[in-house]
Protein backbone atom coordinates (compact mmCIF):
# COMPACT_ATOMS: atom_id res chain seq x y z
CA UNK A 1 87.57 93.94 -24.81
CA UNK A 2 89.29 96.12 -21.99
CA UNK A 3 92.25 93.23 -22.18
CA UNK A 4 92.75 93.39 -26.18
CA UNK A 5 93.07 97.16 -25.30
CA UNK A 6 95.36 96.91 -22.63
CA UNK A 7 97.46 94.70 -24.62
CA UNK A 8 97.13 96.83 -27.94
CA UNK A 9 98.51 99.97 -25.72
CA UNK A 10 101.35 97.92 -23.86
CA UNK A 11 102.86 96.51 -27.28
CA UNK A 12 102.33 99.29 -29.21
CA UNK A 13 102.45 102.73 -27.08
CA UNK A 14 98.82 103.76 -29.26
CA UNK A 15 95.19 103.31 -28.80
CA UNK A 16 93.82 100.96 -31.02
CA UNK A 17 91.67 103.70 -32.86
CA UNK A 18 95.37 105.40 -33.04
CA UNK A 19 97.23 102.22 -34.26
CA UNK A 20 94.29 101.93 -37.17
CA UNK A 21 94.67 105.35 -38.22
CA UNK A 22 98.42 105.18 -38.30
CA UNK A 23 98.07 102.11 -40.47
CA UNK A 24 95.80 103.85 -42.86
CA UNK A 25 97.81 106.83 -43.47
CA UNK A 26 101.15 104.46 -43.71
CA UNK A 27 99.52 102.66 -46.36
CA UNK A 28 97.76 105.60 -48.12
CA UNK A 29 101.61 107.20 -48.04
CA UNK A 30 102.91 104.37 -49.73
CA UNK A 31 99.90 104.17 -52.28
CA UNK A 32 100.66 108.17 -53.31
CA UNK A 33 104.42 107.47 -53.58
CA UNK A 34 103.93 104.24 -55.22
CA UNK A 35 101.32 104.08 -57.56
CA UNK A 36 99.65 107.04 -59.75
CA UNK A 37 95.92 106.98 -58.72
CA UNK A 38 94.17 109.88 -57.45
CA UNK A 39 93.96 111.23 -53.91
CA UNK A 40 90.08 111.15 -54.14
CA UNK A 41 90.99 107.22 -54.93
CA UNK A 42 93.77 106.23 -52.66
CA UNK A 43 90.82 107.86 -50.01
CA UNK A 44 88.55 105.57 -50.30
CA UNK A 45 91.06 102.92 -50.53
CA UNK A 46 92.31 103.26 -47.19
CA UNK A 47 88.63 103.46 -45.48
CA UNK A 48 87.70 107.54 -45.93
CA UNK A 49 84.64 108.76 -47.44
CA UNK A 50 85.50 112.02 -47.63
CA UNK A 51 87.94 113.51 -49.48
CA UNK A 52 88.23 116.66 -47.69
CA UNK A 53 88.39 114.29 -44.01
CA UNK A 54 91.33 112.12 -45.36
CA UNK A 55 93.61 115.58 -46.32
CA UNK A 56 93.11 116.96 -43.12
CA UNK A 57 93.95 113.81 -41.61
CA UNK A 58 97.29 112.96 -43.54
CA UNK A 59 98.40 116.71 -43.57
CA UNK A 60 97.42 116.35 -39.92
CA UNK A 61 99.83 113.08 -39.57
CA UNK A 62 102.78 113.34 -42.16
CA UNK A 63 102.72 117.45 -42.17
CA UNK A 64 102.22 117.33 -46.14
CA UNK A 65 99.31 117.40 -47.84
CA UNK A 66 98.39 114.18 -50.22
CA UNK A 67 99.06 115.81 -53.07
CA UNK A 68 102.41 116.88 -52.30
CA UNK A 69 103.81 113.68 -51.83
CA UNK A 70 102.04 112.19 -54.69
């Protein structure tokens, strides 16, 4: 476990709890720009069971809120 953490952090400069969550919003970003479902939607598509939780988070990591790049 410590290794696959070690490793995660050398190749990738993030934690692996970090490198998820970056995933997540990456992919909810692309879902919003991409598609035309719901925030509430593309939330629980990308792992989030609460609404409210998932906007703070993406306004937390792309500055915008969901809607606003929708």
């Amino acid at each position: 476990r410590s290794n696959l953490y070690r490793k995660i952090i050398s190749l990738t400069t993030f934690s692996p709890a970090e490198l998820i969550r970056n995933i997540r919003m990456q992919h909810a970003a692309h879902l919003l720009k991409t598609t035309g479902i719901r925030v509430n939607e593309v939330a629980l598509e990308v792992g989030y069971d609460s609404a409210a939780k998932f906007r703070q988070a993406f306004k937390k990591h792309h500055g915008v809120l969901p809607s606003e790049m929708a």
